[in-house]
Protein backbone atom coordinates (compact mmCIF):
# COMPACT_ATOMS: atom_id res chain seq x y z
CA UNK A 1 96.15 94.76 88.33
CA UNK A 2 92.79 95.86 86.94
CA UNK A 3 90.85 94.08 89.96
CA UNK A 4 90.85 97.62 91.77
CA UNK A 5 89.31 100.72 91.03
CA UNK A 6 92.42 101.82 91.05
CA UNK A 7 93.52 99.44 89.10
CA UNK A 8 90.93 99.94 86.38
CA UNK A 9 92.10 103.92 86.66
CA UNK A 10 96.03 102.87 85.92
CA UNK A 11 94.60 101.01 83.02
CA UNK A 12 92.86 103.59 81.90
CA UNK A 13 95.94 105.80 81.58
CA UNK A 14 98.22 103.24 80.28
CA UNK A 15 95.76 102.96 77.21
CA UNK A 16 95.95 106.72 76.84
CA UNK A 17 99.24 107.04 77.26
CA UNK A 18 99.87 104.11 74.45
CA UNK A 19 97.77 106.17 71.80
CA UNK A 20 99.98 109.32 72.27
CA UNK A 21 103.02 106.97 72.18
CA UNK A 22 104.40 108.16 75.02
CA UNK A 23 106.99 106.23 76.98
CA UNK A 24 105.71 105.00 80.27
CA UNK A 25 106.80 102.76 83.16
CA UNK A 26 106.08 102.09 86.45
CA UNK A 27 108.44 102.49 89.34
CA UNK A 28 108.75 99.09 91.49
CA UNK A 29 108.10 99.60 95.35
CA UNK A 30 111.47 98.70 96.48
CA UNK A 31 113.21 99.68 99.46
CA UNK A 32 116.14 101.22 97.60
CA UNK A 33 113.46 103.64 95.29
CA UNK A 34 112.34 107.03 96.02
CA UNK A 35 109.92 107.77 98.48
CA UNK A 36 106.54 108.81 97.04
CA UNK A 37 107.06 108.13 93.51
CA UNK A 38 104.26 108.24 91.27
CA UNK A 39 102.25 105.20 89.82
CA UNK A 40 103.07 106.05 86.51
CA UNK A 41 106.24 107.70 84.89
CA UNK A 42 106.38 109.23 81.41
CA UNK A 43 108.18 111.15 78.59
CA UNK A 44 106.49 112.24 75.84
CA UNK A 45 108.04 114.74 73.64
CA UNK A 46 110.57 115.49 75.56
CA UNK A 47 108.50 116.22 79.00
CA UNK A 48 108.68 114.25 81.97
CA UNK A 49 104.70 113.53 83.34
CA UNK A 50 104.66 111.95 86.43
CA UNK A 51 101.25 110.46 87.43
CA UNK A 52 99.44 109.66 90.55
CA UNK A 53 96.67 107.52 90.17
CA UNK A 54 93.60 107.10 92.31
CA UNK A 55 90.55 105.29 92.20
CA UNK A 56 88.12 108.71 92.63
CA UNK A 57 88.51 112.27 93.71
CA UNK A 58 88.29 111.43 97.41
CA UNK A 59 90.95 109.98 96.90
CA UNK A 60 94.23 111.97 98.32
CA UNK A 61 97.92 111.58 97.50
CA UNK A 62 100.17 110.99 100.49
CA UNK A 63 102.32 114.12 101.69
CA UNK A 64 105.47 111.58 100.57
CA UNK A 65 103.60 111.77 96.48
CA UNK A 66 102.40 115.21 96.54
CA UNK A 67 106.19 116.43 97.46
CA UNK A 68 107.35 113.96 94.32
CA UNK A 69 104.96 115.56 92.56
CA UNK A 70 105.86 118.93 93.57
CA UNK A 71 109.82 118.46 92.80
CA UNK A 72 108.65 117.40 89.07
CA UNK A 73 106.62 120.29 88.82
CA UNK A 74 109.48 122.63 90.34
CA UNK A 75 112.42 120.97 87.90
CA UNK A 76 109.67 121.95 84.83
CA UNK A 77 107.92 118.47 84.36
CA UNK A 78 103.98 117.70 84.76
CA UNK A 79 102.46 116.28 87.61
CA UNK A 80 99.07 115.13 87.96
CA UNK A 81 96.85 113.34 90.01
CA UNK A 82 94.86 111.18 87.70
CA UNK A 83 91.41 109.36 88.99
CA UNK A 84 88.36 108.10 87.05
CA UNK A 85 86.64 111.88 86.65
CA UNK A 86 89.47 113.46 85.71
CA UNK A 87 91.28 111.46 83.02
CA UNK A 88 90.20 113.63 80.13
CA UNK A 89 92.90 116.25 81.87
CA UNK A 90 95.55 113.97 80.71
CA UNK A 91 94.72 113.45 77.63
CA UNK A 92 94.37 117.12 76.80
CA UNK A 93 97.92 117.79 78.50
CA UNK A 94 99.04 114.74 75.69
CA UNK A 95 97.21 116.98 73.12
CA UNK A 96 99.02 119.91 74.33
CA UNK A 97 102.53 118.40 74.54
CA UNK A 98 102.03 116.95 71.40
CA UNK A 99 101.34 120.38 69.43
């Protein structure tokens, strides 16, 4: 999985992720799933995050991820799009959950 640049960025967040011991999965590409769903799901401390992950800020979500994204925003979760520049944004949101 880490082969990729985007690879190396879900990694990345994984690792974080683990050292806020937050629960994470992510959703298989199935036919039967949701359209647009995010690389990376999580809960931590009660809060649904849902992540997008990209290799670098040129980068763009689909319209089919940023409308996931939007419906966990608009149901009072955290979306984010996550690439190699902007990781530290997670981990303060962690930080800030966490408090």
């Amino acid at each position: 999985m880490a082969s990729t640049p985007e690879g190396l960025v879900k990694k990345r967040v994984k690792a974080l992720l683990d050292k806020y011991d937050a629960l994470h999965f992510s959703p298989m590409g199935t036919g039967y799933g949701v359209s647009g769903v995010s690389d990376i799901i999580a809960l931590h401390n009660g809060r649904m995050i849902a992540i997008e992950c990209k290799a670098d800020a040129k980068k763009q979500p689909t319209d089919l991820q940023k409308r996931f994204l939007s419906k966990v925003i608009d149901r009072g979760g955290y979306g984010r799009v996550i690439h190699k520049d902007n990781i530290d944004e997670l981990e303060q949101l962690l930080e800030h959950l966490g408090e």
